[in-house]
Protein backbone atom coordinates (compact mmCIF):
# COMPACT_ATOMS: atom_id res chain seq x y z
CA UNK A 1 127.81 -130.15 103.63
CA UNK A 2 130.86 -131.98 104.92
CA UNK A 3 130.70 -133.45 108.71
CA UNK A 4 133.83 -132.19 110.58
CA UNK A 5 136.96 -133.85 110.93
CA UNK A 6 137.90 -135.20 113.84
CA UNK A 7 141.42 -133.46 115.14
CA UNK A 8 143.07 -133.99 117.82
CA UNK A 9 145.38 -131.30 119.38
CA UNK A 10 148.31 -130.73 121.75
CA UNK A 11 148.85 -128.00 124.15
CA UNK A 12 152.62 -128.52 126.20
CA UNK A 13 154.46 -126.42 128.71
CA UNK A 14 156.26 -127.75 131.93
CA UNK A 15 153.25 -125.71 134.18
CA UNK A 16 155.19 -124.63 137.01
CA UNK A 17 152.30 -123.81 137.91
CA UNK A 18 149.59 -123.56 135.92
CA UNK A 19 148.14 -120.37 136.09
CA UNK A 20 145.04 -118.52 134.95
CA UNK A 21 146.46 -117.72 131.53
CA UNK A 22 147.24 -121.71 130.69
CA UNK A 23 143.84 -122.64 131.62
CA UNK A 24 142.28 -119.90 129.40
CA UNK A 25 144.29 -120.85 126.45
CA UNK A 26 143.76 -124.23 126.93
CA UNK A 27 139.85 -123.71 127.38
CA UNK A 28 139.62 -121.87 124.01
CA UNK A 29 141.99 -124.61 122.84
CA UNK A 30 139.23 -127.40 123.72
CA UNK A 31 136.59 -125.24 121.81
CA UNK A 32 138.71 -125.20 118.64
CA UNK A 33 139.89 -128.94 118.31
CA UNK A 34 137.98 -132.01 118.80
CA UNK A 35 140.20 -133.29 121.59
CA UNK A 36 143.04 -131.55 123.30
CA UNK A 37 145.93 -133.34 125.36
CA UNK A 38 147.52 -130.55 127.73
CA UNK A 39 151.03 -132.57 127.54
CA UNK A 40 152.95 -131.74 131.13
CA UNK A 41 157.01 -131.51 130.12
CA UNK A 42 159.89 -132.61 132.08
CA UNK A 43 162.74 -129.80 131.45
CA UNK A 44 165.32 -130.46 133.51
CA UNK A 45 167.39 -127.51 132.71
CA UNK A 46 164.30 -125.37 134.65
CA UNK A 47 164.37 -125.59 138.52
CA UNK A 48 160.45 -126.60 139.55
CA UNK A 49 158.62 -125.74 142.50
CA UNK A 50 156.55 -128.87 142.11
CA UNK A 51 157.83 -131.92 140.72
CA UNK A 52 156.47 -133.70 137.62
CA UNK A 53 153.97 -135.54 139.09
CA UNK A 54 152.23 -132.94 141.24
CA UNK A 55 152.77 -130.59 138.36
CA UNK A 56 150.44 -133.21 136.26
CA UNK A 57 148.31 -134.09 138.97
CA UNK A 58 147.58 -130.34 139.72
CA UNK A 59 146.79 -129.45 136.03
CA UNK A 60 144.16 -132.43 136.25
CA UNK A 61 142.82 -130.52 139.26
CA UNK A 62 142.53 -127.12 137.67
CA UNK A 63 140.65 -128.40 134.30
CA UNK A 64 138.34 -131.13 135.61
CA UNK A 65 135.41 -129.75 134.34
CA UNK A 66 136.22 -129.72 130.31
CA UNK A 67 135.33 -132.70 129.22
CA UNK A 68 137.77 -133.08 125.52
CA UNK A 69 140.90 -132.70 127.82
CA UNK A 70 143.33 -135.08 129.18
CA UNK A 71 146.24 -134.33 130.91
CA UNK A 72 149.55 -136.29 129.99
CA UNK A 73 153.37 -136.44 130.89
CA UNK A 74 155.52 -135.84 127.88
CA UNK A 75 159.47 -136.00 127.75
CA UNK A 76 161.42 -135.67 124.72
CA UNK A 77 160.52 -133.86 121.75
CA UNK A 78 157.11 -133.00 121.26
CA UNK A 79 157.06 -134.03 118.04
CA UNK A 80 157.66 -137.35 118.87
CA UNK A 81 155.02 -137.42 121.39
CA UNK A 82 152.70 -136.04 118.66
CA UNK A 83 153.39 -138.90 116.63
CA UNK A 84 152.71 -141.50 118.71
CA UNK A 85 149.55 -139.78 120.36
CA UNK A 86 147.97 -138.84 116.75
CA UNK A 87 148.28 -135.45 117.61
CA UNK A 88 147.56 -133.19 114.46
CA UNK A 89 147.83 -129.61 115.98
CA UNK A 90 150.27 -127.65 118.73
CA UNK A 91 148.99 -125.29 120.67
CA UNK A 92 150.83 -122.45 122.11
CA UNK A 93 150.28 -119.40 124.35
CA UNK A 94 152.19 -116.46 123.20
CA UNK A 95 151.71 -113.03 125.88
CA UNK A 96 153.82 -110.83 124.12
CA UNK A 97 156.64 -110.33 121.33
CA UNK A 98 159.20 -112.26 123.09
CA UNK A 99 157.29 -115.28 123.16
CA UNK A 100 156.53 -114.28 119.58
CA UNK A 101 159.68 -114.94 118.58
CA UNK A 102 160.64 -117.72 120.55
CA UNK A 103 157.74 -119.59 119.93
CA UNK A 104 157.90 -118.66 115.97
CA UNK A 105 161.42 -120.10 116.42
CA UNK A 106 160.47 -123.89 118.02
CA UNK A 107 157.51 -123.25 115.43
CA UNK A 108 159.46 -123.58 112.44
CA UNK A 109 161.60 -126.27 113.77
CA UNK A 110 158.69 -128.44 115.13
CA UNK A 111 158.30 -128.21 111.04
CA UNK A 112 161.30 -129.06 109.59
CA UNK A 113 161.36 -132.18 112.27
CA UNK A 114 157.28 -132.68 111.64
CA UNK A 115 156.03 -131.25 108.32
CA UNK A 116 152.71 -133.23 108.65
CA UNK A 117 152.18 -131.26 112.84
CA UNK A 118 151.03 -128.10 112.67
CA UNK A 119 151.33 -125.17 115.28
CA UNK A 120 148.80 -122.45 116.26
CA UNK A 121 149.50 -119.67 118.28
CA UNK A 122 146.90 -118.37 120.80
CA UNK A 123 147.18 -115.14 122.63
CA UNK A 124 145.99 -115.43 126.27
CA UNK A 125 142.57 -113.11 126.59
CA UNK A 126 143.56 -109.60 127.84
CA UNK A 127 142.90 -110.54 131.45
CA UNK A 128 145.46 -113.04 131.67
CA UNK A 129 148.19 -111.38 129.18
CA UNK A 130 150.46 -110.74 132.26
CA UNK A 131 150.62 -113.98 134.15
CA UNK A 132 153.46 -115.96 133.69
CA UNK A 133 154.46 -119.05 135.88
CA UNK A 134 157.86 -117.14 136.78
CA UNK A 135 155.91 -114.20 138.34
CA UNK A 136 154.10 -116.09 139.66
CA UNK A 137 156.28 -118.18 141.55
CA UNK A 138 158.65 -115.15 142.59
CA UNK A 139 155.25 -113.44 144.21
CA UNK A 140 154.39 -116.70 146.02
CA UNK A 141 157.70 -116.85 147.66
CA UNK A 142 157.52 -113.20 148.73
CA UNK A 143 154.44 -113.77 150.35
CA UNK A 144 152.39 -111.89 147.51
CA UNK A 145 148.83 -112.30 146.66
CA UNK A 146 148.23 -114.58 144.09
CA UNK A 147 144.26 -114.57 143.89
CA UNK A 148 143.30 -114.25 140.13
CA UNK A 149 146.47 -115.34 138.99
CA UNK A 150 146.32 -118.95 139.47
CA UNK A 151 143.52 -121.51 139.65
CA UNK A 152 142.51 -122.18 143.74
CA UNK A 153 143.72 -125.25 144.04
CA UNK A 154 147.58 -123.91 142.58
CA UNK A 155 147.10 -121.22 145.04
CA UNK A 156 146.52 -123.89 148.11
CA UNK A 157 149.36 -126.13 146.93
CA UNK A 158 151.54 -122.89 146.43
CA UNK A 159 150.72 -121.44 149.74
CA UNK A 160 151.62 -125.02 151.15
CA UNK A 161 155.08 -125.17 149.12
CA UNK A 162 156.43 -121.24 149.90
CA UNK A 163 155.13 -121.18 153.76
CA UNK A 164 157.10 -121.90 156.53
């Protein structure tokens, strides 16, 4: 019998917030690869509720408690930042057929960029198939309830950022 081999994964997304859904992914993520980086992107072409820093620092917040993740800033192509992290594997959430395709898409070219990085696609658990960080931003700002849809410390900052 062979010992397993040591792999070390990626999981990226700019996490504006982080909601339930990320953190599930990511937590099956962390049971699947030896180590897993949850790599917080800058994409400047999105307008954030929280900047890049609280965006990290909140994601740090929400998965404390599994112990083969560490939370990272990443700009640039994630490729590169694969490469220079040794990172083996990309993880991504997909929730329906539209992120199907577009992640199928950034799949393929993360592969013709990086032939040697592979990318797995993980759908959310059926609980958390309808959160997105778009919804729930929009509900936030409306006032909405947001309980179950993001972790409690999200919720608190959210609360904080929409109110008033």
């Amino acid at each position: 019998m062979s010992e397993a081999k040591h792999v070390r994964a990626a999981y990226t997304g700019t996490f504006d917030p982080i909601t339930n859904g990320h953190a599930d992914v990511i937590r099956r993520a962390a049971g699947m690869f030896s180590e897993l980086i949850v790599a917080v992107a800058s994409n400047s072409s999105k307008k954030s509720i929280f900047d890049h820093a609280e965006r990290v620092e909140l994601a740090q917040l929400a998965l404390a408690d599994v112990d083969n993740v560490t939370v990272m800033s990443a700009q640039g192509l994630i490729v590169d930042f694969a490469r220079k992290h040794g990172v083996a594997v990309l993880v991504r959430g997909v929730r329906g057929v539209g992120d199907y395709e577009y992640e199928k898409q950034m799949a393929v070219m993360n592969r013709h960029l990086a032939p040697e990085i592979e990318t797995v696609l993980l759908a959310p658990s059926p609980e958390y198939a309808h959160i997105s960080s778009t919804l729930v931003r929009e509900i936030a700002f409306l006032d909405g309830r947001i309980t179950g849809l993001v972790p409690e410390v999200v919720a608190k900052r959210l609360h904080e950022k929409t109110s008033g």
